[in-house]
C-alpha atoms as a PDB file:
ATOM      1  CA  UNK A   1      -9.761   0.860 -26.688  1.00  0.00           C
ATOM      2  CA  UNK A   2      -6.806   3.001 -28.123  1.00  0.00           C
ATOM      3  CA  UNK A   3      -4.118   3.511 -25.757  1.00  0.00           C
ATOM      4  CA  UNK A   4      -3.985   7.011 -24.499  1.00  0.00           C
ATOM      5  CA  UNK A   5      -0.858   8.680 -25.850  1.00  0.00           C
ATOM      6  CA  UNK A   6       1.246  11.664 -24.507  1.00  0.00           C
ATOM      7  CA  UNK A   7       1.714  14.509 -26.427  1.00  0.00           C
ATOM      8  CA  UNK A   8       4.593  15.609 -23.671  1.00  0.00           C
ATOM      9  CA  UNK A   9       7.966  13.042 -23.345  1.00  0.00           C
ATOM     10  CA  UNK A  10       9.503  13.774 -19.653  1.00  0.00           C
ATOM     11  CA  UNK A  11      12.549  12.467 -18.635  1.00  0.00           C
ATOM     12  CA  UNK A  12      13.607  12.739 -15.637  1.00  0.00           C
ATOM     13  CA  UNK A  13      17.051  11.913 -14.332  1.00  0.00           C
ATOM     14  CA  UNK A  14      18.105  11.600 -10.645  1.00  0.00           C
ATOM     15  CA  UNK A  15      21.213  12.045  -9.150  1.00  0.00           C
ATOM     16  CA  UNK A  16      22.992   9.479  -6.754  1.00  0.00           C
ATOM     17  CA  UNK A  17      22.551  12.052  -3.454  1.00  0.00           C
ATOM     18  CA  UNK A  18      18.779  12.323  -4.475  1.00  0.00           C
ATOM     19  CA  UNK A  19      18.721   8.534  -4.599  1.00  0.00           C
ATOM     20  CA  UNK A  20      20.570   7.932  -1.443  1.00  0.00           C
ATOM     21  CA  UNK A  21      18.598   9.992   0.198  1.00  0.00           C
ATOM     22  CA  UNK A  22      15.220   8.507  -1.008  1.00  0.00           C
ATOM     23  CA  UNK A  23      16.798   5.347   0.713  1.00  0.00           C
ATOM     24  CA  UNK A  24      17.121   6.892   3.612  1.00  0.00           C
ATOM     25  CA  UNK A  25      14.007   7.808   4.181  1.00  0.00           C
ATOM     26  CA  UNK A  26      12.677   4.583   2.766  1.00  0.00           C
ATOM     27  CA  UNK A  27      14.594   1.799   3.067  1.00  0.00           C
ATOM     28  CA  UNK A  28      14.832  -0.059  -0.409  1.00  0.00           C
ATOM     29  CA  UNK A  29      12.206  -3.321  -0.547  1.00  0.00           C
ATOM     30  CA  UNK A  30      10.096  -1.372   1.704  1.00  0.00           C
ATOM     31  CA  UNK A  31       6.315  -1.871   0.691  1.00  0.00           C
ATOM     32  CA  UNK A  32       4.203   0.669   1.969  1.00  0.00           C
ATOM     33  CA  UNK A  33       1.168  -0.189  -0.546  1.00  0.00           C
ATOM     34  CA  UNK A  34      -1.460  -1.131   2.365  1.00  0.00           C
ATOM     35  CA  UNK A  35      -5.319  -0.910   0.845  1.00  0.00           C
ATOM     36  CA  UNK A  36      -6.950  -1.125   4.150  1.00  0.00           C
ATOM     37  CA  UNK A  37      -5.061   1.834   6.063  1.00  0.00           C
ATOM     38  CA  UNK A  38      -7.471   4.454   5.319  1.00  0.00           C
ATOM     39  CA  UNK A  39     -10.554   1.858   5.805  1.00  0.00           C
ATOM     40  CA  UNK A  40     -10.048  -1.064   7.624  1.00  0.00           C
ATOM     41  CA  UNK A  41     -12.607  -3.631   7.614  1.00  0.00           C
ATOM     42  CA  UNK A  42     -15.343  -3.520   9.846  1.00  0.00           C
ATOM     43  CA  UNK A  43     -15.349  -6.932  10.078  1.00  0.00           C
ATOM     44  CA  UNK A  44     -11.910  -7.167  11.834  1.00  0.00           C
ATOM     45  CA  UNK A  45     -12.580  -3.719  13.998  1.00  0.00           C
ATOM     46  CA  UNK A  46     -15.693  -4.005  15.715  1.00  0.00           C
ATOM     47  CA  UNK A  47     -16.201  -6.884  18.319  1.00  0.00           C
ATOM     48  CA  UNK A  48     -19.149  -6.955  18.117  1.00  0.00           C
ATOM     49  CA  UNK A  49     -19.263  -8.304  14.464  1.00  0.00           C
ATOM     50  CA  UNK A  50     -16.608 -11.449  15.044  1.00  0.00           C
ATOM     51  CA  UNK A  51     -17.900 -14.522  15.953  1.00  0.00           C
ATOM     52  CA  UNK A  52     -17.134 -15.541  19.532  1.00  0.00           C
ATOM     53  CA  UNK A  53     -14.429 -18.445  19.122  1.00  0.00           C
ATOM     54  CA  UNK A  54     -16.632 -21.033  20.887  1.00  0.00           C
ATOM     55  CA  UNK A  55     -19.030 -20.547  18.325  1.00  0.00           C
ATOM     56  CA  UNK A  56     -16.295 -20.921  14.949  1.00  0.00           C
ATOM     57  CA  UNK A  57     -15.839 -24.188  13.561  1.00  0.00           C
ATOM     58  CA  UNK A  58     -12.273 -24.468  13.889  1.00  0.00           C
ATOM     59  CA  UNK A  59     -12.366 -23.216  17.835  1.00  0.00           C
END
């Protein structure tokens, strides 16, 4: 596969009040990435689906 190319170059610049105030907001090393918000497992919701601990192998 060819690697899709821009025909547009965009830089953009931003200043140290915009910056500070991203920071603000969100402090900096803050990870907000989290791939099960939206969905969360059904497996780890429902009660109903874990297995009771007398019955786990480590229990």
């Amino acid at each position: 596969m060819k690697p899709i190319r821009s025909r547009h170059c965009v830089t953009l610049t931003l200043d140290d009040a915009t910056l500070d105030r991203i920071d603000e907001i969100v402090p900096p090393g803050t990870n907000r990435y989290e791939p099960n918000a939206a969905f969360p497992p059904r497996s780890l919701t429902e009660p109903a689906r874990r297995r009771p601990l007398s019955e786990r192998a480590a229990a």
